[in-house]
Structures are given as structure tokens and as C-alpha cells.
N, C-alpha and C. Protein backbone atom coordinates (compact mmCIF):
# COMPACT_ATOMS: atom_id res chain seq x y z
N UNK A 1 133.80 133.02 62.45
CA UNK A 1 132.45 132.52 62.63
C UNK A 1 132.44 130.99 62.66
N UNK A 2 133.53 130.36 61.67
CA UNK A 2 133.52 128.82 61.36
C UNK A 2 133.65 128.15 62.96
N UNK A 3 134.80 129.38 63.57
CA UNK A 3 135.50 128.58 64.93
C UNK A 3 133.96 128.72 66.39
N UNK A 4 133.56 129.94 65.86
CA UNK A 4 132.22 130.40 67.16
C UNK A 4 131.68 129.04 66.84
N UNK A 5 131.03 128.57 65.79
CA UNK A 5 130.38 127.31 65.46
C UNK A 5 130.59 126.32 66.11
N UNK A 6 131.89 126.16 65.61
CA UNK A 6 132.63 125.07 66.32
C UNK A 6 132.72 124.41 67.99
N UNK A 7 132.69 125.82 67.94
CA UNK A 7 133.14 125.50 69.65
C UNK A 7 131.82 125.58 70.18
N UNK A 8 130.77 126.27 69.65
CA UNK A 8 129.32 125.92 70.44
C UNK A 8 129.29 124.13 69.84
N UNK A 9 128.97 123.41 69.18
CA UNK A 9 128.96 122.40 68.12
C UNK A 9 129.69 121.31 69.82
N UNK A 10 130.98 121.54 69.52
CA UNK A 10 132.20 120.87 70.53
C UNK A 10 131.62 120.84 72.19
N UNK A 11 130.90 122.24 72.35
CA UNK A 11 130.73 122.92 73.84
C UNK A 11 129.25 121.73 74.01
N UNK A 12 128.29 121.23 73.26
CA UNK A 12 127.18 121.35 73.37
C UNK A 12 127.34 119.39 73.36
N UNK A 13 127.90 119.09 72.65
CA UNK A 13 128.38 117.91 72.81
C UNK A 13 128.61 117.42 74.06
N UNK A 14 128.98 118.05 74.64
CA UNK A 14 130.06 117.78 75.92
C UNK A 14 129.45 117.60 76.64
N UNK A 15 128.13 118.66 76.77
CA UNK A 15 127.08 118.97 77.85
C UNK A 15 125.90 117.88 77.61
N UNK A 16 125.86 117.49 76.47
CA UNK A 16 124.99 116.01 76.14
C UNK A 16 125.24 114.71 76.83
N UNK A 17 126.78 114.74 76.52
CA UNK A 17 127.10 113.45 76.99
C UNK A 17 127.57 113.26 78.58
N UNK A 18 128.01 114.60 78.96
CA UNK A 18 127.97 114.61 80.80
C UNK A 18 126.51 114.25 81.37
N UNK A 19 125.78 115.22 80.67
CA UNK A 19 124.03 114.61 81.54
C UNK A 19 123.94 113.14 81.59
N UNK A 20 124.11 112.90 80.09
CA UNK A 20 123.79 111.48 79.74
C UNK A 20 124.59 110.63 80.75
N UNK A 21 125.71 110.49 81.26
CA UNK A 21 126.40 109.80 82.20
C UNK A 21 126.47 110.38 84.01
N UNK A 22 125.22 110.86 83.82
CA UNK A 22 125.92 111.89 85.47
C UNK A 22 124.86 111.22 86.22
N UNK A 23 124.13 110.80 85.73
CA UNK A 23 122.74 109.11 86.91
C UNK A 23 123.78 109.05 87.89
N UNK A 24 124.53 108.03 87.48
CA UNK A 24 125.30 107.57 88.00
C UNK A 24 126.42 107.37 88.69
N UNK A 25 127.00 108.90 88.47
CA UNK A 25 127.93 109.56 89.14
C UNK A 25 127.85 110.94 89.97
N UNK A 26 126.38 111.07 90.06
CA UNK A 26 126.27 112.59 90.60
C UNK A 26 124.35 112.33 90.94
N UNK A 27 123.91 113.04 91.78
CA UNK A 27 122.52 113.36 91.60
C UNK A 27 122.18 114.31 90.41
N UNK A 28 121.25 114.09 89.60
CA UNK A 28 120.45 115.17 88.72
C UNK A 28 119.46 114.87 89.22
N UNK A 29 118.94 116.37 88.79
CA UNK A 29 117.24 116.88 88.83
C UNK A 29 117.20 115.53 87.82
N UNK A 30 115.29 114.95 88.11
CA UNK A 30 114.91 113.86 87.91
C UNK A 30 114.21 114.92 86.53
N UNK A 31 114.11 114.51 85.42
CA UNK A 31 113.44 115.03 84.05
C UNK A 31 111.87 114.36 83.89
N UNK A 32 110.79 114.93 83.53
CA UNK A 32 109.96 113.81 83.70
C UNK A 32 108.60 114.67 82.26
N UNK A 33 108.21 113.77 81.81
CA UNK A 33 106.53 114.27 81.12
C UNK A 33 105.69 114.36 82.17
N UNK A 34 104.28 114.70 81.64
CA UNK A 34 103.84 115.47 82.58
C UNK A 34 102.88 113.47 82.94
N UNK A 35 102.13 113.64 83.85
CA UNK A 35 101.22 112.27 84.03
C UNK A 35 99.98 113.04 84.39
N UNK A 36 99.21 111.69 83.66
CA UNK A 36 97.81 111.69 83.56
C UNK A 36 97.05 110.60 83.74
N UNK A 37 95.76 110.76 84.08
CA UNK A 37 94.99 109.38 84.40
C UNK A 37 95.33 108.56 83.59
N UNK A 38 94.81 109.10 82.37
CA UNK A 38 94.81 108.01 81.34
C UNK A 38 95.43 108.80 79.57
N UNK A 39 95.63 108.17 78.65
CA UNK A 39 96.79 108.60 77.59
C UNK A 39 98.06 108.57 77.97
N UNK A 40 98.43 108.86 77.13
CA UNK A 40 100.27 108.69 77.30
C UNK A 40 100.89 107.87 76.22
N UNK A 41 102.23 107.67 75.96
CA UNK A 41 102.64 106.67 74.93
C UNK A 41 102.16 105.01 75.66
N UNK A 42 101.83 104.30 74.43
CA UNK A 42 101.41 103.05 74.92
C UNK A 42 103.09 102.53 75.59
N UNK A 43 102.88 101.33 76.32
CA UNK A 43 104.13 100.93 76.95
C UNK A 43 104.72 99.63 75.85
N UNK A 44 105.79 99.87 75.99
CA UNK A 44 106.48 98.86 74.83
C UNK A 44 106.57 97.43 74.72
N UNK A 45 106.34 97.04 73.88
CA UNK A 45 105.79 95.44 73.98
C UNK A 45 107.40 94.68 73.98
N UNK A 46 107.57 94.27 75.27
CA UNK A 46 108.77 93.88 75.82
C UNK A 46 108.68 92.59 76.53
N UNK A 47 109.65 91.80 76.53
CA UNK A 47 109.70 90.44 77.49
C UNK A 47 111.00 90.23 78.30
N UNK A 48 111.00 90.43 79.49
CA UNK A 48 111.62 90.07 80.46
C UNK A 48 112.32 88.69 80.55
N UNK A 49 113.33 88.78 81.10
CA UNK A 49 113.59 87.54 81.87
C UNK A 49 113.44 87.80 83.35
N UNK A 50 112.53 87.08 84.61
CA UNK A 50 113.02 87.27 85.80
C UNK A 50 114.51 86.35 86.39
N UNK A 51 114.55 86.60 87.55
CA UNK A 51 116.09 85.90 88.25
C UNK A 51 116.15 84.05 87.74
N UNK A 52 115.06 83.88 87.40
CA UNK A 52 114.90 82.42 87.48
C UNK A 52 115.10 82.07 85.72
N UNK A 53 115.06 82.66 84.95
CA UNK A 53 115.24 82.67 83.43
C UNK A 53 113.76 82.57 83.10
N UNK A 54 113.01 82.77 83.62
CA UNK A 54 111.51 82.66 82.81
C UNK A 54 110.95 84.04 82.41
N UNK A 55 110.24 83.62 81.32
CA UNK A 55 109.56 85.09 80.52
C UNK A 55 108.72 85.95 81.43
N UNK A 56 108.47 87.11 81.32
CA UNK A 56 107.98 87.92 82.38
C UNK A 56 107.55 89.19 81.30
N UNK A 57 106.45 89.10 80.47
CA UNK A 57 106.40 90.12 79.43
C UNK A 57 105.29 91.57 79.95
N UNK A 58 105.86 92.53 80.06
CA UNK A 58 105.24 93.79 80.41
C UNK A 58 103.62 93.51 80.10
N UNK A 59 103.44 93.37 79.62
CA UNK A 59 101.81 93.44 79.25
C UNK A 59 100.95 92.73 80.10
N UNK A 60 101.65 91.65 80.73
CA UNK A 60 101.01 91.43 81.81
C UNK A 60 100.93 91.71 83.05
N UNK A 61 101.31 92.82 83.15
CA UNK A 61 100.78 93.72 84.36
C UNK A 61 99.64 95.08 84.22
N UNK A 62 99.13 94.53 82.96
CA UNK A 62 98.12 95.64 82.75
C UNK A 62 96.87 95.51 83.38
N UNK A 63 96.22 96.07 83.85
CA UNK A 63 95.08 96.79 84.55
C UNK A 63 96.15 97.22 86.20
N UNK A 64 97.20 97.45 86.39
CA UNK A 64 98.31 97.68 87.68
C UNK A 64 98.83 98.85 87.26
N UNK A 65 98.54 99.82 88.06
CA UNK A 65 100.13 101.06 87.84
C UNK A 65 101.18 99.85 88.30
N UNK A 66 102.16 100.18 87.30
CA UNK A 66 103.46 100.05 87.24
C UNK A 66 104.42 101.16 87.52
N UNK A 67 105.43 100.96 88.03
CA UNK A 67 106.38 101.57 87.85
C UNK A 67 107.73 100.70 87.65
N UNK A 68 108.34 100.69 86.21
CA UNK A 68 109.19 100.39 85.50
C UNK A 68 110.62 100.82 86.13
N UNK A 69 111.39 100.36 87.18
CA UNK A 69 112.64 101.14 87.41
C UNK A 69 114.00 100.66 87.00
N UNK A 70 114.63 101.15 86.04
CA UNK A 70 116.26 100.67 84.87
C UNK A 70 116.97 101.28 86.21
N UNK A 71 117.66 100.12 86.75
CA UNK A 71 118.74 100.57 87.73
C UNK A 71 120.15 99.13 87.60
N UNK A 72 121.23 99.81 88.47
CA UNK A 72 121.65 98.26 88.29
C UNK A 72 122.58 98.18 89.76
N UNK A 73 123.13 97.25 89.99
CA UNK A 73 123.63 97.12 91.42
C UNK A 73 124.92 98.04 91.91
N UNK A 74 125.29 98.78 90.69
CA UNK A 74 127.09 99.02 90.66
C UNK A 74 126.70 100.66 90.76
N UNK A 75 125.48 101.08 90.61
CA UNK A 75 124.69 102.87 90.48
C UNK A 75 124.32 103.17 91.67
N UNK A 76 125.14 103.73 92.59
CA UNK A 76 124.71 104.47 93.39
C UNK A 76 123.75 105.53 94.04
N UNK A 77 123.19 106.39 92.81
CA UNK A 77 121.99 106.93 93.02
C UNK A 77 120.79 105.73 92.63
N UNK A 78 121.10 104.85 92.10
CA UNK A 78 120.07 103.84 91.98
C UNK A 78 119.99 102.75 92.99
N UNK A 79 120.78 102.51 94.15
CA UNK A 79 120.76 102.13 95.26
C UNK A 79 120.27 102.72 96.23
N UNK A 80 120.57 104.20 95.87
CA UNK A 80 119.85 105.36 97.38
C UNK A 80 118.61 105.58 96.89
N UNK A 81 117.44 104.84 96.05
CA UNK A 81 116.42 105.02 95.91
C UNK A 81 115.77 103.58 96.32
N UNK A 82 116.51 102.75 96.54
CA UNK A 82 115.68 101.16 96.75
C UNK A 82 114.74 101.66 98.16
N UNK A 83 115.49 102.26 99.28
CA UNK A 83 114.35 102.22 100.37
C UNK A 83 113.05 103.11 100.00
N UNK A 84 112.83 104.01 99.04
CA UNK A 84 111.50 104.54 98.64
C UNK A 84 111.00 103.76 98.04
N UNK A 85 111.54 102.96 97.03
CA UNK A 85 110.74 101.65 96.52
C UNK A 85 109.73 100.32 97.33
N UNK A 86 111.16 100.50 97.90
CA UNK A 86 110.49 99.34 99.14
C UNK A 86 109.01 99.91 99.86
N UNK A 87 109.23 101.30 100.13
CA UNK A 87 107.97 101.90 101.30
C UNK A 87 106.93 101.95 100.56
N UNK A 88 107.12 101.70 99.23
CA UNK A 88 106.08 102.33 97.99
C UNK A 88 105.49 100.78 97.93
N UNK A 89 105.99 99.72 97.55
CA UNK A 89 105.61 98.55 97.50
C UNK A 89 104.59 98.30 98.75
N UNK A 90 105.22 97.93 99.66
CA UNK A 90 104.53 98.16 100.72
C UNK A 90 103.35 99.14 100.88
N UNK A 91 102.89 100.20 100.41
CA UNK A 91 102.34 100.82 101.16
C UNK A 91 100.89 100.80 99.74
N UNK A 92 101.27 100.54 98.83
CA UNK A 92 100.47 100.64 97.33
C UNK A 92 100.67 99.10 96.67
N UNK A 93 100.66 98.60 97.31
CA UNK A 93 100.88 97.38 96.28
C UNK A 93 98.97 96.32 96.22
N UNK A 94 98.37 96.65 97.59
CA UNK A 94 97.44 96.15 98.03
C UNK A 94 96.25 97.40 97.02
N UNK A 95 96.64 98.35 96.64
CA UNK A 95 95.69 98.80 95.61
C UNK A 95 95.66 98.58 94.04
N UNK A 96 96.65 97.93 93.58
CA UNK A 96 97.10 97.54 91.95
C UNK A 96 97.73 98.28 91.71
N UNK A 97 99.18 98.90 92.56
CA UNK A 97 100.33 99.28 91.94
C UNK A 97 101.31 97.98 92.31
N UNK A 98 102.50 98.01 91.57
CA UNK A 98 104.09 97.19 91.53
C UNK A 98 105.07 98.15 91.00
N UNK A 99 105.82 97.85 91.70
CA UNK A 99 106.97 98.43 90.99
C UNK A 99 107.89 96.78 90.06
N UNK A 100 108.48 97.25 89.06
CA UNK A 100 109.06 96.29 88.22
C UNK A 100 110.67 96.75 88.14
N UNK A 101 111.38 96.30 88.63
CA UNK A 101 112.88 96.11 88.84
C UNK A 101 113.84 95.84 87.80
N UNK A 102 114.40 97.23 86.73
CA UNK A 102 115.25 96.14 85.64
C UNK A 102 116.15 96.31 85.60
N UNK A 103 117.13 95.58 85.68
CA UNK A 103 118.18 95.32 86.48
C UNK A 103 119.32 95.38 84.96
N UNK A 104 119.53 96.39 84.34
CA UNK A 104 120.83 96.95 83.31
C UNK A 104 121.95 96.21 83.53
N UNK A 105 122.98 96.54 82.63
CA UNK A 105 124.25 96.09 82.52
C UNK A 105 124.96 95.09 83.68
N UNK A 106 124.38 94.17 83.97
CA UNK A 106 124.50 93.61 85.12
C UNK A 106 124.54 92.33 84.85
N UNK A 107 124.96 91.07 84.93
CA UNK A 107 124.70 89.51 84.48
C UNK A 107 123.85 88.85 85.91
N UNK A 108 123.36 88.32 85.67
CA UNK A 108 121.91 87.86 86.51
C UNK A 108 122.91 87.06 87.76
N UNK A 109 124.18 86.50 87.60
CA UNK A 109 124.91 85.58 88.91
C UNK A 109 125.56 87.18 89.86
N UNK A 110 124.94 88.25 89.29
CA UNK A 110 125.42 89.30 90.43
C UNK A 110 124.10 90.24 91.03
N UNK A 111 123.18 90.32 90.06
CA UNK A 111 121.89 90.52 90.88
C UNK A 111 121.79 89.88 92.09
N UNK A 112 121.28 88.45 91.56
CA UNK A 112 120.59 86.97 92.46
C UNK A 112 120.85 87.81 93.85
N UNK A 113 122.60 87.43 94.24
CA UNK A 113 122.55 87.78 95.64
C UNK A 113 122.60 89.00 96.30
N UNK A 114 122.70 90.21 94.58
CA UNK A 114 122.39 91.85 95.79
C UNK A 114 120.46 91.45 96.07
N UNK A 115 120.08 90.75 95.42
CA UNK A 115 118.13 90.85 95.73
C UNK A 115 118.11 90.42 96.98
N UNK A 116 118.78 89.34 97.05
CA UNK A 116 118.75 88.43 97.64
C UNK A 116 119.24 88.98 99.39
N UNK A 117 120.83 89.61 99.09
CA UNK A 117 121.15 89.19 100.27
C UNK A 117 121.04 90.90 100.77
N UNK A 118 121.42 91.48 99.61
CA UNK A 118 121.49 93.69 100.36
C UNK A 118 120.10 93.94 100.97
N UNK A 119 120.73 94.53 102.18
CA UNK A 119 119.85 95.19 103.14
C UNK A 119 119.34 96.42 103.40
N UNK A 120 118.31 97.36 103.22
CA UNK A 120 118.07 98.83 103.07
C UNK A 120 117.56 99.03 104.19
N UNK A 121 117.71 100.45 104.56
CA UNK A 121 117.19 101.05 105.90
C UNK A 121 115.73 101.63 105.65
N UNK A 122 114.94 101.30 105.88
CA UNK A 122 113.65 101.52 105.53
C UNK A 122 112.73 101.98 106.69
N UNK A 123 112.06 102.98 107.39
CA UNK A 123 111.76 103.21 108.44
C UNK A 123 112.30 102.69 109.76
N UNK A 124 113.43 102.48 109.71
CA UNK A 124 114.42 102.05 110.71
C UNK A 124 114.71 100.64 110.62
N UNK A 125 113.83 99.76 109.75
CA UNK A 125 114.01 98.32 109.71
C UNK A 125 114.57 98.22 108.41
N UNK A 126 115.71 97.41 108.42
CA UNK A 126 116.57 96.50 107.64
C UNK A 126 115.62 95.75 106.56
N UNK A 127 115.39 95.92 105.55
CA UNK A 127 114.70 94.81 104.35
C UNK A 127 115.78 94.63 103.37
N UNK A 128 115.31 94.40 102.39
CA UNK A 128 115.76 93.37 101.14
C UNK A 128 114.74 94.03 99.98
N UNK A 129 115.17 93.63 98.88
CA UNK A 129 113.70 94.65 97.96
C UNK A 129 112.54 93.64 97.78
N UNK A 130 111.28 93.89 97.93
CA UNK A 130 110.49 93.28 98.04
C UNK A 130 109.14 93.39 96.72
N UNK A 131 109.97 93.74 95.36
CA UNK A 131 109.02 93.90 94.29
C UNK A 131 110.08 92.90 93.15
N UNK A 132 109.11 92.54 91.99
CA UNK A 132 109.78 92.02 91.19
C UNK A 132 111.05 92.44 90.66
N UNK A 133 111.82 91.59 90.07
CA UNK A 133 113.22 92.08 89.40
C UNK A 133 113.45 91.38 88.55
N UNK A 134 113.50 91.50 87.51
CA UNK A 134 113.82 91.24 86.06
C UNK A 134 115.15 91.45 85.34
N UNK A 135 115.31 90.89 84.43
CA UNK A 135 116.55 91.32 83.70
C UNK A 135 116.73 92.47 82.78
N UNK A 136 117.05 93.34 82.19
CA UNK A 136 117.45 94.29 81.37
C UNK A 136 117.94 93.92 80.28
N UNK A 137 118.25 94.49 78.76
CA UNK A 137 119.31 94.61 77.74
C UNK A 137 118.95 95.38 76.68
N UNK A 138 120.04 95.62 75.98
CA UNK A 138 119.99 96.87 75.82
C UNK A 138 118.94 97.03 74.20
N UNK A 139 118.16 95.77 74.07
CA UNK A 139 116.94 95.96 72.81
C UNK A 139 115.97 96.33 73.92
N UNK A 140 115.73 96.12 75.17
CA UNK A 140 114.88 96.58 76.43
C UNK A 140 114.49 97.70 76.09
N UNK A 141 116.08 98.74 76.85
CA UNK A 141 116.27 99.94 76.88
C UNK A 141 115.93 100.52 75.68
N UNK A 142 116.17 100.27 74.31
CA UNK A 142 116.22 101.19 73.14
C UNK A 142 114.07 100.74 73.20
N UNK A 143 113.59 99.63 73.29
CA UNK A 143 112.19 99.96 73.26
C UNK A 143 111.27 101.00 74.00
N UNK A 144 112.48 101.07 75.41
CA UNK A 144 111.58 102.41 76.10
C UNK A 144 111.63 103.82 75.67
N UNK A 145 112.64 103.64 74.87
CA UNK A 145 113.49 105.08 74.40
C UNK A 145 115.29 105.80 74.30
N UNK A 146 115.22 104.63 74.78
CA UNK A 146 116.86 104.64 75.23
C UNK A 146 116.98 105.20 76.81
N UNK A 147 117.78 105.20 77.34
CA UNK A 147 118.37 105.75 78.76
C UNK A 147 119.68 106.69 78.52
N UNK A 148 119.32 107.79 79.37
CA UNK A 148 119.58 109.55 79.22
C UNK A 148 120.58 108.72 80.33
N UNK A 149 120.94 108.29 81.42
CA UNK A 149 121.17 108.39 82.66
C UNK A 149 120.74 107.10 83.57
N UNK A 150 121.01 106.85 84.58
CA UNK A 150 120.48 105.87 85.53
C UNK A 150 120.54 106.52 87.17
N UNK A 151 119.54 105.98 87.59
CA UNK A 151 118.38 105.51 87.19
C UNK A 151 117.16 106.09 86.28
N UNK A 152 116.59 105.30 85.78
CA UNK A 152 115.49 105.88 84.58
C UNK A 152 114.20 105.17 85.05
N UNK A 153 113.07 105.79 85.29
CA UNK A 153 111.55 105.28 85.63
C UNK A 153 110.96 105.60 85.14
N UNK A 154 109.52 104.62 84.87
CA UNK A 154 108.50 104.93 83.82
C UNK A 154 107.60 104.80 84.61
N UNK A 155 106.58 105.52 84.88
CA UNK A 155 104.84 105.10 85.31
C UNK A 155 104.07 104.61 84.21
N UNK A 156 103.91 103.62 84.97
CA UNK A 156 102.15 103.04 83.22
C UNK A 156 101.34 103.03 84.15
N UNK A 157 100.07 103.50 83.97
CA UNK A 157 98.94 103.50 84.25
C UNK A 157 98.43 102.06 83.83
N UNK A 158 96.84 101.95 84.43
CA UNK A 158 96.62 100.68 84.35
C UNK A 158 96.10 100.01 82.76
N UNK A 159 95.94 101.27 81.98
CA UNK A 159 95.94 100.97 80.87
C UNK A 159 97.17 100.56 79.51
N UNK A 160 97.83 100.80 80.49
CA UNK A 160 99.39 100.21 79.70
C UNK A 160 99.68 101.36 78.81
N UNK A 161 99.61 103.04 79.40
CA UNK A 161 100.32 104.08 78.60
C UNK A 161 101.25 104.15 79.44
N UNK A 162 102.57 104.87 79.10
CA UNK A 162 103.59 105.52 80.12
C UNK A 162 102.92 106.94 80.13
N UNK A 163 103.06 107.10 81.16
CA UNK A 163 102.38 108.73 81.94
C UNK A 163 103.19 109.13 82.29
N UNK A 164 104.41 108.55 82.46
CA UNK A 164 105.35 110.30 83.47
C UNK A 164 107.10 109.05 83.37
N UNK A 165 107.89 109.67 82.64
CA UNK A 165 109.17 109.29 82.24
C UNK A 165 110.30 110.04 83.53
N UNK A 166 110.91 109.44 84.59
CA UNK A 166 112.31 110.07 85.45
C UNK A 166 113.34 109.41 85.06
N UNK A 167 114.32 110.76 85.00
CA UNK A 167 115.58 110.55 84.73
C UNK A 167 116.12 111.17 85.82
N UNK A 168 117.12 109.85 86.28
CA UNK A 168 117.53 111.00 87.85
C UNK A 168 116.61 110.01 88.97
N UNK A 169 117.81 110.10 89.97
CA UNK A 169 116.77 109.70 91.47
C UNK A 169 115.46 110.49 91.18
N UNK A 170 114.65 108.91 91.95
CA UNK A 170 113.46 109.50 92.34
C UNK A 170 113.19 110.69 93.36
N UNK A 171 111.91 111.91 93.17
CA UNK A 171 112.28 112.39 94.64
C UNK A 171 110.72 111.05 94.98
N UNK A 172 111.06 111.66 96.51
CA UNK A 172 109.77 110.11 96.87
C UNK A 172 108.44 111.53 96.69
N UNK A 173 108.55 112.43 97.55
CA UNK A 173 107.51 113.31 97.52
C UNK A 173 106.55 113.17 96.26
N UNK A 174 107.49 113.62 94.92
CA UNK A 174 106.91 113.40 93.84
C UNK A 174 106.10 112.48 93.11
N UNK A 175 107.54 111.10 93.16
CA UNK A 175 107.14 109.86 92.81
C UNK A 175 105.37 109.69 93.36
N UNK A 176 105.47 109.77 95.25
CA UNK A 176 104.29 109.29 95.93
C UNK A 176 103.02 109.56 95.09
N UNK A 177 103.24 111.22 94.95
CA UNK A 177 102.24 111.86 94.55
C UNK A 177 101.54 111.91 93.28
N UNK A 178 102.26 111.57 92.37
CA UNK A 178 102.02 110.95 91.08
C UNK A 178 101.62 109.42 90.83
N UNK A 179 101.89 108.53 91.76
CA UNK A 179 101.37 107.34 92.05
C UNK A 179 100.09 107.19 92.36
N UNK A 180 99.81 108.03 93.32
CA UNK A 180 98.42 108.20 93.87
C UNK A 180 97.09 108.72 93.10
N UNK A 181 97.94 109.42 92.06
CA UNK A 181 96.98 109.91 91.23
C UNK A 181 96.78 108.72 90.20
N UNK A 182 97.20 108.16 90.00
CA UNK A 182 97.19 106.92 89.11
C UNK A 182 96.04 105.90 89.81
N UNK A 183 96.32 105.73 90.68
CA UNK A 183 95.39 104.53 91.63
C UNK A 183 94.47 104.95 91.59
């Protein structure tokens, strides 16, 4: 019985810490709470650095859906989501949504020029990301809750709750549709 224990104990471990690292090396189903107009956990009283070293503190994007996205340049499923970002910016930004860019394990002299210079295929045209980008670390991450995986997204409503937590590429279908309900 000690060893059945064991090996569920050993087995279950294993399966914790593969999810926890598979963002980034695999697609997962995106995990999410449910979203709502309004309630939710309040959003965490956090301060940014943007590319330029200046403060950039979450709270001031309140009365804006946000969407919070922990990605970093070296994550591949967090690269194959920049062109839904981009279409989302674009297409919601003129109603009081943003998306907010936080840029993880990454030192800011290797962001600068993926913002800067990487190109996404975006309805057939070539862009660049066109929403804020901020810095990350890891007192950031442990205020949102920690990170299961990368990429990790938060929706805040305009009242500054988080409404709907993804782990895992975005799907856009979803994302869209949960955005919209926010606005």
C-alpha cells in the first residue's frame, strides 16, 4: 500500500510539473475562470517598468478592459499568438480595451529590438506589436498568482477585477468573444 502511495504521490508530481512547463514547449488547452461584466478578483497592485525604464503601474488603466499578456521572446506559443493581439488592438482599442505586454524572463536590451524590429503576419500585412510592453519579474508574476505555463493572460474589466485567467495560447475565437462582452 506504502509503494501504491508512492507511486501515485511520484506519478502526480510529474504530471504537475509537465503542465506547469508545457506553455512553452507544446500547445495546451488554454485553462481559464469563468468572466463577467463586473466582480472578479481585484487586479494586483503592481508597477511596471516600460522599455524606456519608467513606471507604468496597472491601476492606471482602469476604467479600460485590459488584457494582461506574461509572454517572453524565446516562447514560441507566445509568439504564435502576437498576430491575434495585434488584430485585437487594432480592432478594440478605439472602444477602451489595451492589451498590456509583460515581457518575463527576458532583460529589456533583448525585448527593445524583438518590439521593435519582429514582424507578424497579420491579415496578410507584416506589423510589429502595436500595444504597450512592459517589463516582468518574478514579485510581478507571484502578485498575479504565479504562472502555471506561458503564455498566461488576464482580462480586467474596466473596474480593475480579473474576470477570466488563460493558461495556454490564446484561442482568438474565445479571447474575441470574451472581450466583447467586457466592452
Amino acid at each position: 500500500m506504502k509503494r501504491l502511495a508512492s507511486a501515485f504521490l511520484i506519478g502526480s508530481m510529474a504530471l504537475l510539473v509537465s503542465v506547469g512547463f508545457s506553455g512553452c514547449s507544446g500547445k495546451i488547452s488554454p485553462t481559464a475562470t469563468t468572466a463577467s461584466k463586473s466582480g472578479g478578483q481585484p487586479e494586483p497592485d503592481v508597477t511596471f517598468k516600460n522599455l524606456q525604464g519608467q513606471d507604468v503601474s496597472l491601476a492606471s488603466f482602469k476604467g479600460k478592459v485590459v488584457l494582461v499578456n506574461m509572454w517572453g521572446t524565446w516562447c514560441e506559443p507566445c509568439r504564435g499568438e502576437i498576430p491575434t493581439l495585434i488584430q485585437m488592438q487594432k480592432d478594440y482599442s478605439s472602444k477602451g480595451f489595451t492589451i498590456l505586454g509583460v515581457a518575463t524572463n527576458d532583460e529589456v536590451k533583448r525585448v527593445i529590438p524583438f518590439v521593435h524590429d519582429t514582424k507578424f503576419d497579420v491579415g496578410g500585412q507584416q506589423m510589429t506589436m502595436n500595444y504597450p510592453i512592459v517589463m516582468g519579474s518574478d514579485q510581478i508574476s507571484t502578485a498575479f498568482g504565479g504562472l502555471l505555463g506561458m503564455p498566461t493572460s488576464f482580462l480586467i474589466n474596466r473596474q480593475g477585477d480579473i474576470v477570466k485567467r488563460y493558461i495556454g495560447s490564446l484561442n482568438p475565437t474565445e479571447i474575441n468573444s470574451d472581450v466583447k462582452a467586457q466592452l
